[in-house]
N, C-alpha and C. Protein backbone atom coordinates (compact mmCIF):
# COMPACT_ATOMS: atom_id res chain seq x y z
N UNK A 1 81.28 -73.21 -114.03
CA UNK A 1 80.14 -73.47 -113.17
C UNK A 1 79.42 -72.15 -112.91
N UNK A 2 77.89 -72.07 -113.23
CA UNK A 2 77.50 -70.95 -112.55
C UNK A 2 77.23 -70.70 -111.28
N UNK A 3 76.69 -69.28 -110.94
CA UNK A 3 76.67 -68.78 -109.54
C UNK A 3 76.02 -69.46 -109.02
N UNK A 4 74.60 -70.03 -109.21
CA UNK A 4 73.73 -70.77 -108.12
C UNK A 4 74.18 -72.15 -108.42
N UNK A 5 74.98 -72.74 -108.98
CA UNK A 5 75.53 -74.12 -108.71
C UNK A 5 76.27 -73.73 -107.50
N UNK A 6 77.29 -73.23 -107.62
CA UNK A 6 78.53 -73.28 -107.04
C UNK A 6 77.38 -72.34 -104.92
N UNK A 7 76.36 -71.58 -105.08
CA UNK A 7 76.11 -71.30 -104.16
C UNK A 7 75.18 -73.03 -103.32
N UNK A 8 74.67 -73.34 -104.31
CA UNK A 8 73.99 -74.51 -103.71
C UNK A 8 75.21 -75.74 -103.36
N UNK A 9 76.08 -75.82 -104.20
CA UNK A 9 77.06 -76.35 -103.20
C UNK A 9 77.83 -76.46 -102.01
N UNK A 10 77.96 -74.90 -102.12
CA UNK A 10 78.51 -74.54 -100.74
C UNK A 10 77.11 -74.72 -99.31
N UNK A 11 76.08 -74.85 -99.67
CA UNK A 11 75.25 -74.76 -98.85
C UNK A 11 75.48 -76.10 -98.73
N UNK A 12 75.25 -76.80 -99.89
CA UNK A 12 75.18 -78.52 -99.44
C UNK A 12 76.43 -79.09 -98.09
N UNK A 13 77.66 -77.67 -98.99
CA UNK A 13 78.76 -78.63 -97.73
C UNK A 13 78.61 -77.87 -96.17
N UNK A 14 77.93 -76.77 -96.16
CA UNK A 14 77.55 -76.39 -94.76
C UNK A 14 76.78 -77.43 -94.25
N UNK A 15 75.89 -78.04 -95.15
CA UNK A 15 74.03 -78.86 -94.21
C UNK A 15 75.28 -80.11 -93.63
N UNK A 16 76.43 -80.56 -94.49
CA UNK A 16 76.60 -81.86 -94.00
C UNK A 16 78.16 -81.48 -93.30
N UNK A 17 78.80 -80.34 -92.87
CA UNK A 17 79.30 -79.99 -91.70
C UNK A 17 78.61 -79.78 -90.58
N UNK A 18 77.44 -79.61 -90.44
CA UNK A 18 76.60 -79.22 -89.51
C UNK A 18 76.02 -80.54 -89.38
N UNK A 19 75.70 -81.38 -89.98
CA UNK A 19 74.96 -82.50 -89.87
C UNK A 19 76.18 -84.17 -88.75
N UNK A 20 77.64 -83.45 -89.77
CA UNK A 20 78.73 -84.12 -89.23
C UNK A 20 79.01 -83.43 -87.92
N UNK A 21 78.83 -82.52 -86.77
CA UNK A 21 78.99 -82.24 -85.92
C UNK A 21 77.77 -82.54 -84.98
N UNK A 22 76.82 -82.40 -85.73
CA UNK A 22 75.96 -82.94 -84.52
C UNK A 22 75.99 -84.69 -84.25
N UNK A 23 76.56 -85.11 -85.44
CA UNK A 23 76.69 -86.68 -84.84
C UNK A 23 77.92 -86.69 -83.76
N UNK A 24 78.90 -86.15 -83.96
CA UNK A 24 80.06 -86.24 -83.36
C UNK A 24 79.66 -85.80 -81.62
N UNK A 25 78.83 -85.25 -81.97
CA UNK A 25 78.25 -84.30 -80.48
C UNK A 25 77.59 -85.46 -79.48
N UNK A 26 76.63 -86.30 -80.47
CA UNK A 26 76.22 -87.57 -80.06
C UNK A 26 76.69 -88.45 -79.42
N UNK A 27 77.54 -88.71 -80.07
CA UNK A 27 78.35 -89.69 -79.76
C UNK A 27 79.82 -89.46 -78.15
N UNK A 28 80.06 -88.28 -78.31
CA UNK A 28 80.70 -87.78 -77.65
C UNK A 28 79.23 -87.89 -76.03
N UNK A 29 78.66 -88.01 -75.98
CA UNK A 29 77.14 -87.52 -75.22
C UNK A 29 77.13 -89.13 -74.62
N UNK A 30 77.37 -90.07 -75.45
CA UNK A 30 76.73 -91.48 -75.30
C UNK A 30 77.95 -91.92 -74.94
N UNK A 31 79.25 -91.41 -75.08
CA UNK A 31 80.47 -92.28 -74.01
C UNK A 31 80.56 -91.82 -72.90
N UNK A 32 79.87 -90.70 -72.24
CA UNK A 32 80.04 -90.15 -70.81
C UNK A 32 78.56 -90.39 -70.46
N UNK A 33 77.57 -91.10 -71.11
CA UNK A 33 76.52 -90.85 -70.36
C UNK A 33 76.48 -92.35 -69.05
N UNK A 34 77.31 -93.09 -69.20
CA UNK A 34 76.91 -94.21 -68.10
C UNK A 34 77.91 -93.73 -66.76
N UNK A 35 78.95 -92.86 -67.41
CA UNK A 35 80.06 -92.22 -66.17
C UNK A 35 78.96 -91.24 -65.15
N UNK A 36 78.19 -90.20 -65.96
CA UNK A 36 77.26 -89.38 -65.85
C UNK A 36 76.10 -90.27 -64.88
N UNK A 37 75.59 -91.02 -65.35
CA UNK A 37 74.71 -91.84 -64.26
C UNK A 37 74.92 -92.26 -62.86
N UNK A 38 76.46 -93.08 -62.81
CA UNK A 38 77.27 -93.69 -61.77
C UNK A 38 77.11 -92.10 -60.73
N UNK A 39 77.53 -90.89 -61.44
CA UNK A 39 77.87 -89.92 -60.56
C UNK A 39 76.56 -89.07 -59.97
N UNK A 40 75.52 -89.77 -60.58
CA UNK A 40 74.09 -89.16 -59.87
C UNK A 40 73.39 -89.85 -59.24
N UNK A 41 73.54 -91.46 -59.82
CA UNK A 41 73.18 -91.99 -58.40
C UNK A 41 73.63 -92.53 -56.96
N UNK A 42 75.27 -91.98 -57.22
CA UNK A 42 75.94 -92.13 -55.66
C UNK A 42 75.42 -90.82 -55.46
N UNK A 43 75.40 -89.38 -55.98
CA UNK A 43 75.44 -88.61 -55.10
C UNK A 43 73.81 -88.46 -54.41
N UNK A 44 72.62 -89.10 -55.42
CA UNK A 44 71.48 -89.05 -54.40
C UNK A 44 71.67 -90.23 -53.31
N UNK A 45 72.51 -90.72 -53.19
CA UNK A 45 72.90 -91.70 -51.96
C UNK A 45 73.18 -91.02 -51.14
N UNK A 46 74.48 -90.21 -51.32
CA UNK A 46 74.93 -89.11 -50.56
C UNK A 46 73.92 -88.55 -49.64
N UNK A 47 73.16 -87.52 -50.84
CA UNK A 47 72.17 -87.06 -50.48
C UNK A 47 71.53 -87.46 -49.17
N UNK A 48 71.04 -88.61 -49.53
CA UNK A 48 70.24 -88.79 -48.79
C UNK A 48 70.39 -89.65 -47.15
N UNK A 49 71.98 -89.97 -47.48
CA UNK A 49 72.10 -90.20 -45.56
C UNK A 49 72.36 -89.08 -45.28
N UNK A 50 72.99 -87.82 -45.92
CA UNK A 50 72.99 -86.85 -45.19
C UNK A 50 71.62 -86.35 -44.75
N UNK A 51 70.70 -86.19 -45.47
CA UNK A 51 69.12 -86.42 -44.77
C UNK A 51 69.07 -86.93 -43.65
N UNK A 52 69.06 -88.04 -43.77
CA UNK A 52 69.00 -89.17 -42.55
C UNK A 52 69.95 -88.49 -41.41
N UNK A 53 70.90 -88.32 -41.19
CA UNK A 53 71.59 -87.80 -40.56
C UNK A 53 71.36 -86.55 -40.00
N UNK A 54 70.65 -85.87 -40.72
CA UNK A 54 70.80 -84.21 -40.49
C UNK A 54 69.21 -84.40 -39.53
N UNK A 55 68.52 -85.10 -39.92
CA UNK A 55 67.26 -85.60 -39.05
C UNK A 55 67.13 -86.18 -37.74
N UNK A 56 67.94 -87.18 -37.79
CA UNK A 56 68.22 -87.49 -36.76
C UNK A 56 69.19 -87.12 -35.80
N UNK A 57 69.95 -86.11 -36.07
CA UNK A 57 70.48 -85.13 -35.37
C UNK A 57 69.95 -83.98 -34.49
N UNK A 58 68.32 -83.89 -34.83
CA UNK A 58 68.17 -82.79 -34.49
C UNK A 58 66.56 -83.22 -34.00
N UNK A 59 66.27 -84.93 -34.49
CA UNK A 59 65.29 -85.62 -33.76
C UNK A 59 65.94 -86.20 -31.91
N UNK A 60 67.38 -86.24 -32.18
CA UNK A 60 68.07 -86.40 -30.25
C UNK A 60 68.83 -87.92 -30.18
């Protein structure tokens, strides 16, 4: 095999290690993203009676 075969191969198997990690990255992204949601919209709940609270604490 010559040199620029064997270099364009090795590039080919970098594009699709790199191509195979960013799916994996994906996917890894899309099983925590509904855990990820649950935990932002209790905490603007949170949030926001502590608002309520911190307001009316200091409304008497």
């Amino acid at each position: 095999m010559d040199i620029n075969t064997e270099k364009r191969l090795d590039e080919i198997e970098r594009k699709l290690d790199d191509l195979h990690n960013k799916i994996s990255n994906q996917e890894n992204r899309t099983k925590y993203k509904p855990i990820f949601t649950v935990v932002l919209i209790l905490s603007a709940i949170l949030i926001f009676f502590v608002l309520i609270n911190v307001v009316s604490f200091f409304t008497g």
